[in-house]
N, C-alpha and C. Protein backbone atom coordinates (compact mmCIF):
# COMPACT_ATOMS: atom_id res chain seq x y z
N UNK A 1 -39.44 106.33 -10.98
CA UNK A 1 -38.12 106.52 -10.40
C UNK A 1 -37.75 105.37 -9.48
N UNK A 2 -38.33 105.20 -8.86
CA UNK A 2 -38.28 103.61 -7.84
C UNK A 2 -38.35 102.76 -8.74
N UNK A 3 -38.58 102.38 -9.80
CA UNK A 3 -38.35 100.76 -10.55
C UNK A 3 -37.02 101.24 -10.81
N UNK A 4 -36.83 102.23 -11.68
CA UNK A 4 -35.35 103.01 -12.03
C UNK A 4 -34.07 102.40 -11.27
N UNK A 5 -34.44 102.89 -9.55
CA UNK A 5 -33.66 102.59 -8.53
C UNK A 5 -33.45 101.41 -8.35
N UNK A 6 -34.44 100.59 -8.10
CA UNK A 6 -34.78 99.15 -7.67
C UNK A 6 -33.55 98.11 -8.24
N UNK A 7 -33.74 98.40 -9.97
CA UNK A 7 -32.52 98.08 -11.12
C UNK A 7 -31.53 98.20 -10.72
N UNK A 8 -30.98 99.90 -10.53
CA UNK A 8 -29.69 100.19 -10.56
C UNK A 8 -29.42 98.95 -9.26
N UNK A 9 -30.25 99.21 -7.88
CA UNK A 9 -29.45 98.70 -6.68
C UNK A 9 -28.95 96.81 -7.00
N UNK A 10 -29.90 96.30 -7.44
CA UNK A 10 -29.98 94.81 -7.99
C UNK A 10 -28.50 94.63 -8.77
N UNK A 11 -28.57 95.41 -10.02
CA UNK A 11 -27.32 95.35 -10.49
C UNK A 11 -26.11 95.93 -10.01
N UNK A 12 -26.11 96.44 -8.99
CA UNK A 12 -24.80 96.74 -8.32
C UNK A 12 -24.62 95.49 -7.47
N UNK A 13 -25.87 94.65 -6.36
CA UNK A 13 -25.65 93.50 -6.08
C UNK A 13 -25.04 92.41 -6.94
N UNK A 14 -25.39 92.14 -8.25
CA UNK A 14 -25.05 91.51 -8.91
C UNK A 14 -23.46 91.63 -9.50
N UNK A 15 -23.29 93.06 -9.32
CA UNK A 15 -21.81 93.59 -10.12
C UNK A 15 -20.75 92.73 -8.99
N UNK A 16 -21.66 93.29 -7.65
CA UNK A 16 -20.69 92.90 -6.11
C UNK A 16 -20.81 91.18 -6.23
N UNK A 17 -21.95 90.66 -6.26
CA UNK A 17 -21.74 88.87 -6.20
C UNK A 17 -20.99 88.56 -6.90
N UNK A 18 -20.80 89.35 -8.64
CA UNK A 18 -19.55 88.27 -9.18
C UNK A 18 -18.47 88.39 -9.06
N UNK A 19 -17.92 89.73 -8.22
CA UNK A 19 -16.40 90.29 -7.55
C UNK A 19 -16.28 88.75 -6.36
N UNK A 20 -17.26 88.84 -5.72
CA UNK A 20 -17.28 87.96 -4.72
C UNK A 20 -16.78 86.54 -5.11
N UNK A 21 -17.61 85.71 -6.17
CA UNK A 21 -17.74 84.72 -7.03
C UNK A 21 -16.32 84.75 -7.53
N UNK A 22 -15.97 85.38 -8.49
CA UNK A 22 -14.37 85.16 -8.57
C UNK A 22 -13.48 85.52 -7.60
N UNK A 23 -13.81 85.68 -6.80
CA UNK A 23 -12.59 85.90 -5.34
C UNK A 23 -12.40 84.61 -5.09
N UNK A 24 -13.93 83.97 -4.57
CA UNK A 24 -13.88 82.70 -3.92
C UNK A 24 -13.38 81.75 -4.92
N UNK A 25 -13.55 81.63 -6.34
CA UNK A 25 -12.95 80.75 -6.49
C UNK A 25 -11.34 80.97 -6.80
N UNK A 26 -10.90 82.45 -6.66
CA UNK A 26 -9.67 82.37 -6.63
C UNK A 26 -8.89 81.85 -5.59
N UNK A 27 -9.67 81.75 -4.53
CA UNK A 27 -9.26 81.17 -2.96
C UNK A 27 -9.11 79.55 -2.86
N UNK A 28 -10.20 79.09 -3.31
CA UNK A 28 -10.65 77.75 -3.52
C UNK A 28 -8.87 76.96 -4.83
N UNK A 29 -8.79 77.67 -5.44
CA UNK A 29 -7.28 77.83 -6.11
C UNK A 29 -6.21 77.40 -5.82
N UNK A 30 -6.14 78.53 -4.59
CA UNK A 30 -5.07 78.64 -4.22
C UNK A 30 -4.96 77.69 -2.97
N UNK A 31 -6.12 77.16 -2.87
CA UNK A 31 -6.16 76.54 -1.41
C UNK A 31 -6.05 75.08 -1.91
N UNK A 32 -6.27 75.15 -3.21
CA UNK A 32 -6.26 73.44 -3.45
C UNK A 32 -5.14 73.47 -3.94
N UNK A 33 -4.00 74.20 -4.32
CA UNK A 33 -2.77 74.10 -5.21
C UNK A 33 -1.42 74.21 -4.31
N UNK A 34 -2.33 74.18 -2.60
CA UNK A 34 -1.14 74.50 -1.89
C UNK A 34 -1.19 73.03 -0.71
N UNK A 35 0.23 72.99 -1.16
CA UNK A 35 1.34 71.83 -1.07
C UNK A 35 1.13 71.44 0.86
N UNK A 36 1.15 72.21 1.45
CA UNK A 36 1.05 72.45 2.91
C UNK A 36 -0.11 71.80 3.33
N UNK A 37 -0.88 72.53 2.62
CA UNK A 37 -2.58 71.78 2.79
C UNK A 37 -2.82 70.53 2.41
N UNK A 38 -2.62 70.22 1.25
CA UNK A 38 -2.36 68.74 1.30
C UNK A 38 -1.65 67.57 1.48
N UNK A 39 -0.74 68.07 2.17
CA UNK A 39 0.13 67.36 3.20
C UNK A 39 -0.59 66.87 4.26
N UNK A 40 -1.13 68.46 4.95
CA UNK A 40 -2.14 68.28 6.11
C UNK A 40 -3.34 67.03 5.59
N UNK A 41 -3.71 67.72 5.09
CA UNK A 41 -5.32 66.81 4.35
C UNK A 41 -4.20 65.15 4.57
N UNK A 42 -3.59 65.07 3.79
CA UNK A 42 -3.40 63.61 3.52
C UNK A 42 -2.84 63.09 4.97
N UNK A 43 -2.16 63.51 5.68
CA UNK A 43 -1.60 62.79 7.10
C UNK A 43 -2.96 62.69 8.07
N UNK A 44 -3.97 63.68 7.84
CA UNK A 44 -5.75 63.56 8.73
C UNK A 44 -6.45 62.60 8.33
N UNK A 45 -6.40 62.17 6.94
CA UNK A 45 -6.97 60.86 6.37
C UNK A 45 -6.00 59.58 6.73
N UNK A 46 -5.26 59.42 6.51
CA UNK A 46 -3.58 58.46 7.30
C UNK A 46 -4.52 58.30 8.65
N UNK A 47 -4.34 59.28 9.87
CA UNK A 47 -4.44 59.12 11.20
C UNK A 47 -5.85 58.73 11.21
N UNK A 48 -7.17 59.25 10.30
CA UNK A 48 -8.25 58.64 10.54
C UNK A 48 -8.23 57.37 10.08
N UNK A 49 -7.68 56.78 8.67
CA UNK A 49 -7.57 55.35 9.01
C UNK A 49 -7.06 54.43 9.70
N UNK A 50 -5.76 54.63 10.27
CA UNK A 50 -5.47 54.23 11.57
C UNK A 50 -6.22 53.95 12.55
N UNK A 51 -7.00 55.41 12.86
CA UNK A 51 -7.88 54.87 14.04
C UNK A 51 -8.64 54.19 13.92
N UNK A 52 -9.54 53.95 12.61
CA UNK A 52 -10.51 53.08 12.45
C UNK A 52 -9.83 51.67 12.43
N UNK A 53 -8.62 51.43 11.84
CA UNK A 53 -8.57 50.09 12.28
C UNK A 53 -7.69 49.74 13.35
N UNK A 54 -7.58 50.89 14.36
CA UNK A 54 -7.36 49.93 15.61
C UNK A 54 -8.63 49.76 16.55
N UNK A 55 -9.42 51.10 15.97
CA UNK A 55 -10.55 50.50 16.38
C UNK A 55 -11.57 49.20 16.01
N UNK A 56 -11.29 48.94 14.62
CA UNK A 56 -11.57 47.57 13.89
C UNK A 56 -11.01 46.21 14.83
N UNK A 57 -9.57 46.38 15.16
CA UNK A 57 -8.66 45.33 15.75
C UNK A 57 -8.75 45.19 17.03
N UNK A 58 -9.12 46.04 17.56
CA UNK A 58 -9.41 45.99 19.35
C UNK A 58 -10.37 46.13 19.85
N UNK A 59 -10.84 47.20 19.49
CA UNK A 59 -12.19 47.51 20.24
C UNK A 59 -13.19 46.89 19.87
N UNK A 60 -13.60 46.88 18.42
CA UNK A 60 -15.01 46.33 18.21
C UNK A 60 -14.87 44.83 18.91
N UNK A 61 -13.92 43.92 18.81
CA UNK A 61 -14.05 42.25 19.47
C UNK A 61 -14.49 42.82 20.68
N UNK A 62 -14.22 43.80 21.57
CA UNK A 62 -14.22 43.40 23.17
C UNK A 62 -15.63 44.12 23.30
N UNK A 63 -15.90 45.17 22.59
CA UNK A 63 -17.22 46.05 22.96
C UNK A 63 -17.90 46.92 21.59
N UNK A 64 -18.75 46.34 21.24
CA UNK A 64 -18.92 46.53 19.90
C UNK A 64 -19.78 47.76 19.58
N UNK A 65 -20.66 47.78 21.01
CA UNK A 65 -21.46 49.30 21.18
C UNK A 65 -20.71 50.24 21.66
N UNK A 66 -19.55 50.18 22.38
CA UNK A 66 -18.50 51.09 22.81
C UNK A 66 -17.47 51.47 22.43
N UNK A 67 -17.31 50.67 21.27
CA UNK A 67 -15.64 51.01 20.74
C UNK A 67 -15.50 52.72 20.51
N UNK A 68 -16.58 53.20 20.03
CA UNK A 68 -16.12 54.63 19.93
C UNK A 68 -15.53 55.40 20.76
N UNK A 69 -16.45 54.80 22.13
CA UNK A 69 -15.91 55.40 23.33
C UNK A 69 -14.80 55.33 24.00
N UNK A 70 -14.28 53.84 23.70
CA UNK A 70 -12.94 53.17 23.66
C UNK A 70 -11.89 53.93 23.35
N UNK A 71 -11.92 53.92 22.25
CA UNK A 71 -10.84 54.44 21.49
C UNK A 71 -10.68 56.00 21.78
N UNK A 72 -11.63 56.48 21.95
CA UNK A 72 -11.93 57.83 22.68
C UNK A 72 -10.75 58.15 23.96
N UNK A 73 -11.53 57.21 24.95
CA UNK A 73 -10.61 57.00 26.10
C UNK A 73 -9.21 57.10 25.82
N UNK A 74 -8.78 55.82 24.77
CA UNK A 74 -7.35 55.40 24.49
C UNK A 74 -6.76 57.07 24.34
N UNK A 75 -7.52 57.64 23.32
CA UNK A 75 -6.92 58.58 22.26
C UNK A 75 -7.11 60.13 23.70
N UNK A 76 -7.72 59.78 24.83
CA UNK A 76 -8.15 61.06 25.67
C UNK A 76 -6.76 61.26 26.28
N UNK A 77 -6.37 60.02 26.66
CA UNK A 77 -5.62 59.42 27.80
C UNK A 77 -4.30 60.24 27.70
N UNK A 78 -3.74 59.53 26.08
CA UNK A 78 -2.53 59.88 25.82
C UNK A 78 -2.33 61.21 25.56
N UNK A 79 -3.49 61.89 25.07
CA UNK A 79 -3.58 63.46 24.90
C UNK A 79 -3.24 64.30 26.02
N UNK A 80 -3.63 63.46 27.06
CA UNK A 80 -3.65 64.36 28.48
C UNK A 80 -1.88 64.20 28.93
N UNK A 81 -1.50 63.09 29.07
CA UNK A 81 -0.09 63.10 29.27
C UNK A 81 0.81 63.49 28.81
N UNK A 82 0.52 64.06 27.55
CA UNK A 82 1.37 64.89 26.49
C UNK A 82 0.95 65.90 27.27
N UNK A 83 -0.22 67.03 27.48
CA UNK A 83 -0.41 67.70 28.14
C UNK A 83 0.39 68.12 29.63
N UNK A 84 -0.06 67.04 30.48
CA UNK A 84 0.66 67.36 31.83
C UNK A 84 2.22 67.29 31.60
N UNK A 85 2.81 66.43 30.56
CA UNK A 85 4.43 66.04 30.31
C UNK A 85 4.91 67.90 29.87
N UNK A 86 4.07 68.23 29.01
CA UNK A 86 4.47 69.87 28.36
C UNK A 86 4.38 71.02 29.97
N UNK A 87 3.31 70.23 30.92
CA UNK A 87 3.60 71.40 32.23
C UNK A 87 4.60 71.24 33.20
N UNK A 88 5.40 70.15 32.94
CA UNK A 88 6.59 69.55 33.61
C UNK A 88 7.61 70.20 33.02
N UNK A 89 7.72 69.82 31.94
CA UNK A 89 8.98 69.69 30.48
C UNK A 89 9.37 71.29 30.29
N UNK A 90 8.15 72.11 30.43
CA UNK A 90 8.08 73.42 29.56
C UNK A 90 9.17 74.33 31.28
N UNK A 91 9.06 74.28 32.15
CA UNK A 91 10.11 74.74 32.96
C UNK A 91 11.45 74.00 33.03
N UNK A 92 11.48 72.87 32.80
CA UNK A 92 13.08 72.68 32.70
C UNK A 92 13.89 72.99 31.35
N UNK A 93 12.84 73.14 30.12
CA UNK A 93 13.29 73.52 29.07
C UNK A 93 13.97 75.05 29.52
N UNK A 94 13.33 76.16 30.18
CA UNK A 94 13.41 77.27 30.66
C UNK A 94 15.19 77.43 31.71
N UNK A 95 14.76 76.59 32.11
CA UNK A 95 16.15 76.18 33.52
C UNK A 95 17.37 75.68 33.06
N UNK A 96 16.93 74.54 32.28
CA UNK A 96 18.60 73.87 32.35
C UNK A 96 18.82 73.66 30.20
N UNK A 97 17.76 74.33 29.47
CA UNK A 97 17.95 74.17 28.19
C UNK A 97 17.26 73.34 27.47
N UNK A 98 17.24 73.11 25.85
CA UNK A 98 16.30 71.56 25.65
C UNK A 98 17.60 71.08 25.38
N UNK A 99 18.29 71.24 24.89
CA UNK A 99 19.47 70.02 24.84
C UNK A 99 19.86 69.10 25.68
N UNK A 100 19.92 69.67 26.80
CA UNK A 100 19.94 68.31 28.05
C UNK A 100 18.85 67.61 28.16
N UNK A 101 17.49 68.39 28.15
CA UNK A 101 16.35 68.18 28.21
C UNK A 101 15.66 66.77 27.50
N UNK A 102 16.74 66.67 26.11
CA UNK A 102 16.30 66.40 24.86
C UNK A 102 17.47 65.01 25.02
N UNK A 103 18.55 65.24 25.50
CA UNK A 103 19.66 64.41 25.85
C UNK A 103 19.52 63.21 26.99
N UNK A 104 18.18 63.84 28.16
CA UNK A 104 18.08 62.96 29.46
C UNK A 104 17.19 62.23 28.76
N UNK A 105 15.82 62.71 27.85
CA UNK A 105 14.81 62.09 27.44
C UNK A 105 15.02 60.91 26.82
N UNK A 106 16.30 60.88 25.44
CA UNK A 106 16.95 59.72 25.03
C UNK A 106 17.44 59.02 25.81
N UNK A 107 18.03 59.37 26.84
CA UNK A 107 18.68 57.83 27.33
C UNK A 107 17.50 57.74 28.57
N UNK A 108 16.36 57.73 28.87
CA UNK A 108 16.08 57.53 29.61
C UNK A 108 14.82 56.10 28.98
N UNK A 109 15.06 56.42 27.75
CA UNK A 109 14.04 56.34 26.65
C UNK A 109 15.06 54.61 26.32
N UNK A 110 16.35 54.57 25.71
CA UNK A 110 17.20 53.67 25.87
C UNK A 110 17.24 53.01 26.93
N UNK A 111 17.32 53.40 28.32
CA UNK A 111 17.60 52.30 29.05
C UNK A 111 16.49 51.54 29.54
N UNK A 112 15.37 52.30 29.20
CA UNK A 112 13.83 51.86 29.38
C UNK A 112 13.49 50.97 28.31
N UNK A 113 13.70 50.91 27.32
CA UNK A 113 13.69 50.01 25.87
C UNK A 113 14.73 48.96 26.16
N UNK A 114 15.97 48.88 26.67
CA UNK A 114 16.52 48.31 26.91
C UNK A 114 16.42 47.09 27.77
N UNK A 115 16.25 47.83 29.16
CA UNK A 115 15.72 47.07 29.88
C UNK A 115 14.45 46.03 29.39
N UNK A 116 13.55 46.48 28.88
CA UNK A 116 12.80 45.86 28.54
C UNK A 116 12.73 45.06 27.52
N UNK A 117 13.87 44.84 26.84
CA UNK A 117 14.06 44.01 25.98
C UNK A 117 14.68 42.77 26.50
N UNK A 118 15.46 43.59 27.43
CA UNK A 118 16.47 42.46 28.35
C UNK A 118 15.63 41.13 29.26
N UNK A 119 14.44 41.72 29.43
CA UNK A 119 13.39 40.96 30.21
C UNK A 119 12.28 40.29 29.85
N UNK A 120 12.77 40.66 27.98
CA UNK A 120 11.40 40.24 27.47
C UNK A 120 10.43 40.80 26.85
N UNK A 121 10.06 41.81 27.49
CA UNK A 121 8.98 42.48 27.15
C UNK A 121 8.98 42.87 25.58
N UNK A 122 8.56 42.88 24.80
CA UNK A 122 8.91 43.17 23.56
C UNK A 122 9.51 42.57 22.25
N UNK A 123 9.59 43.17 21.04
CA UNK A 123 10.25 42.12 20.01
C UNK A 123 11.21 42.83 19.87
């Protein structure tokens, strides 16, 4: 009676792995046939080659054991100011709207580009 059992339970595992088995690859499917995802996928490969060659173009000449860390920094830096800019930004969005919000940012953005063209700085 126990070998009997042993069978039945095995082949109910087996009945359940290939429910499983065609699930996953129905997932695997749908996950590769969707348009969203590989959008994503392709703009993460884009931004990782980017980084590698500004890390190629800058960093490795100046510090060749550090560039990782470099670019790290670069890439920490700007993360954080987007950060603190969203704990500024995110109450006046609240107060006065994003349209103004969105309206001061452009010209503040213009006369800063501007200026700086006016002086040089830039092509």
């Amino acid at each position: 009676m126990s070998i009997a059992l042993n069978l039945y339970r095995l082949q109910q595992i087996d009945t359940r792995l290939d429910q499983v088995t065609s699930r996953l690859a129905a997932i695997r499917a749908a996950l590769e046939n969707n348009a969203a995802l590989q959008a994503a996928r392709l703009r993460q490969e884009q931004a990782e080659a980017a980084l590698c060659a500004i890390k190629g173009e800058l960093f490795d000449p100046l510090a060749p054991a550090h560039s990782g860390e470099l670019i790290a920094s670069a890439l920490g830096n700007s993360f954080l100011g987007f950060a603190l800019s969203l704990l500024v930004v995110s109450p006046l969005l609240d107060r006065i709207g994003a349209r103004r919000v969105i309206l001061f940012a452009s010209a503040c953005f213009s006369v800063g580009r501007g200026s700086g063209l006016a002086l040089g700085w830039g092509s």
